[in-house]
Protein backbone atom coordinates (compact mmCIF):
# COMPACT_ATOMS: atom_id res chain seq x y z
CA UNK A 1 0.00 0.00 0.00
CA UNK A 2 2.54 2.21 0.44
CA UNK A 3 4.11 1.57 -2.90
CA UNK A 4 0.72 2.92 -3.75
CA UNK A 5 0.65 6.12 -2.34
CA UNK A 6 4.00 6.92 -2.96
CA UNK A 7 3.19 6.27 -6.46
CA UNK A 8 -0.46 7.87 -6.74
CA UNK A 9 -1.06 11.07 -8.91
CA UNK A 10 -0.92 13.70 -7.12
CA UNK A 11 -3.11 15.78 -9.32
CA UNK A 12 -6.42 13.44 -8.49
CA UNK A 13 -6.14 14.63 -4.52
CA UNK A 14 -8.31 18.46 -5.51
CA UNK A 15 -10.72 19.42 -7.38
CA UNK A 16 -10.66 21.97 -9.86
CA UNK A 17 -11.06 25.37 -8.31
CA UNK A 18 -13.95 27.67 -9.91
CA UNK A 19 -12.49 29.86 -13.32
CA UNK A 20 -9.72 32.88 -11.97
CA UNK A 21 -8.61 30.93 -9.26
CA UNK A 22 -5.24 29.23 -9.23
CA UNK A 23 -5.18 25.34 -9.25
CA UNK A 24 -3.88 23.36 -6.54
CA UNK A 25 -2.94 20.92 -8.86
CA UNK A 26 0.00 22.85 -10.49
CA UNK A 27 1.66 24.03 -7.22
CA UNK A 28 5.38 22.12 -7.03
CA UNK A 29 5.12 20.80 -3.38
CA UNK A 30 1.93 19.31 -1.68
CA UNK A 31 2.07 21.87 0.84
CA UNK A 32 1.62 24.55 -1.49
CA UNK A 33 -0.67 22.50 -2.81
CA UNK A 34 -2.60 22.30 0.11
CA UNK A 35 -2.33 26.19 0.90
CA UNK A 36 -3.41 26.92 -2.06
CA UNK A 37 -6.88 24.71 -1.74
CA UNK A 38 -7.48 25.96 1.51
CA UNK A 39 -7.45 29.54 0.06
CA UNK A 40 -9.47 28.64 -2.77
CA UNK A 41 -11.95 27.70 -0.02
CA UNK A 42 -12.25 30.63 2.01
CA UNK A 43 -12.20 32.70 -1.21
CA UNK A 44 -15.22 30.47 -2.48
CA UNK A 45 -16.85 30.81 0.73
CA UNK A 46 -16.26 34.51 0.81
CA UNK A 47 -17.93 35.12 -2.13
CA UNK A 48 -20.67 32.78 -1.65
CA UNK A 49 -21.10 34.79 1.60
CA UNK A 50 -21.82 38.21 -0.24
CA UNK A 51 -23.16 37.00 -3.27
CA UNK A 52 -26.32 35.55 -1.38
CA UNK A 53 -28.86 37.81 -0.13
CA UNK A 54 -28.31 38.80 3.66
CA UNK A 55 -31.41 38.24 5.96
CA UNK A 56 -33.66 40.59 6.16
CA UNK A 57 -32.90 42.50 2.72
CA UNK A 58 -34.56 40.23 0.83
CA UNK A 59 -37.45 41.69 -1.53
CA UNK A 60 -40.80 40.19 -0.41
CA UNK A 61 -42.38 38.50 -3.29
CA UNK A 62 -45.26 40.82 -4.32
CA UNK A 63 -48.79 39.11 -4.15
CA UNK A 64 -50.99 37.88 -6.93
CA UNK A 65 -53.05 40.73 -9.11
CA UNK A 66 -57.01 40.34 -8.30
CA UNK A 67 -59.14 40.19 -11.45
CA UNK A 68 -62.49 42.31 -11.11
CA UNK A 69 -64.91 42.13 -13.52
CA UNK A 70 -66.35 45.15 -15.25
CA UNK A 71 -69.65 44.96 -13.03
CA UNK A 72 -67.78 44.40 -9.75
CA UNK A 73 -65.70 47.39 -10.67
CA UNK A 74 -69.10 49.37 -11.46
CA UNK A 75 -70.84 48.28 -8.07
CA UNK A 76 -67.63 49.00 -6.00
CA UNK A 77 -67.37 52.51 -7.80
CA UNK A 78 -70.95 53.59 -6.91
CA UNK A 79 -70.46 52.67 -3.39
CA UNK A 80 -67.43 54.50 -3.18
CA UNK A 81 -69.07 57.87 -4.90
CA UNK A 82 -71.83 57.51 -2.33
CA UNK A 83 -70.08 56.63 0.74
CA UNK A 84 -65.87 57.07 0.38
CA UNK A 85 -63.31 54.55 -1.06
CA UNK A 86 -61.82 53.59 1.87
CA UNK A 87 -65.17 52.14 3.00
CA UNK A 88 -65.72 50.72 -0.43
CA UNK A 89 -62.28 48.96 -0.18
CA UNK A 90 -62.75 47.44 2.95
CA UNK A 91 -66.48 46.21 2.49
CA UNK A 92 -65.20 45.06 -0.80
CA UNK A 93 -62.49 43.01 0.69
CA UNK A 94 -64.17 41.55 3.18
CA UNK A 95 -67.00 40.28 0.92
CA UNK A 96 -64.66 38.96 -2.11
CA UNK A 97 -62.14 37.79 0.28
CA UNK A 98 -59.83 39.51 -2.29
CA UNK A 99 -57.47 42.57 -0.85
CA UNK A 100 -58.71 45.39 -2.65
CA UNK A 101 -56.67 48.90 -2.03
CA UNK A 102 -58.19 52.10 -1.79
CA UNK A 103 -56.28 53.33 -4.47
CA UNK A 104 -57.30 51.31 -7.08
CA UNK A 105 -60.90 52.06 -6.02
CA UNK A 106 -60.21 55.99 -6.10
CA UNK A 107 -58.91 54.95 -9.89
CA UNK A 108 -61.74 53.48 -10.41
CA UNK A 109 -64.01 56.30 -8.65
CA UNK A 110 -62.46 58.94 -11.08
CA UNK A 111 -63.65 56.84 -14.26
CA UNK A 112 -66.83 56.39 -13.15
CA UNK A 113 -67.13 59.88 -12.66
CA UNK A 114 -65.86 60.83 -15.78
CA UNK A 115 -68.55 58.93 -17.70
C-alpha cells in the first residue's frame, strides 16, 4: 500500500477550483498545494457569503393581481361615490375575500365619474 501512495497522482487529490482561481494541482510541493486549496476555499466561501442575499434584505415576493370584472368594478365605484373609497375597499375586501386597495378604487371612482 505504500508503494501505492507513494506512487499515486498527485493531481487526483483536488478538485478543480472555480475559473480565476489558481489550481492546486500545479503548485510544485503538496504543501503549497494544500495552501493553495485551503485559500481557494475561504475565497469560495467569501464570495458565496456576499453574493447571497443577507437576511432581512430580501425583496418580499409581491402578491398575486385580483381580477375584477367590469360589473364588480361598477358596483364598488358607486359605493365608493356615495359613501368614500376607503369604505368601499374594505367592504369590498371583506366580501370577495380579495385585498382590494383604496387606491385602485379611487382609480376606479375617477372613471366612473368621468362617464
Amino acid at each position: 500500500m505504500l508503494r501505492w501512495l507513494k506512487s499515486a497522482n498527485p493531481a487526483a487529490k483536488f478538485p478543480e477550483p472555480k475559473p480565476g482561481l489558481p489550481s492546486p494541482n500545479t503548485q510544485p510541493t503538496p504543501a503549497l498545494a494544500s495552501q493553495c486549496a485551503a485559500a481557494n476555499a475561504a475565497i469560495e466561501s467569501s464570495v458565496e457569503l456576499y453574493a447571497s442575499p443577507q437576511p432581512g434584505s430580501r425583496k418580499r415576493k409581491r402578491g398575486a393581481y385580483s381580477d375584477y370584472t367590469d360589473e364588480q368594478r361598477l358596483k364598488v365605484a358607486r359605493y365608493a361615490a356615495e359613501h368614500t373609497a376607503t369604505k368601499a375597499a374594505r367592504k369590498f375586501t371583506e366580501e370577495n375575500g380579495q385585498p382590494l386597495n383604496e387606491s385602485t378604487v379611487r382609480g376606479w371612482v375617477k372613471k366612473y365619474k368621468s362617464r
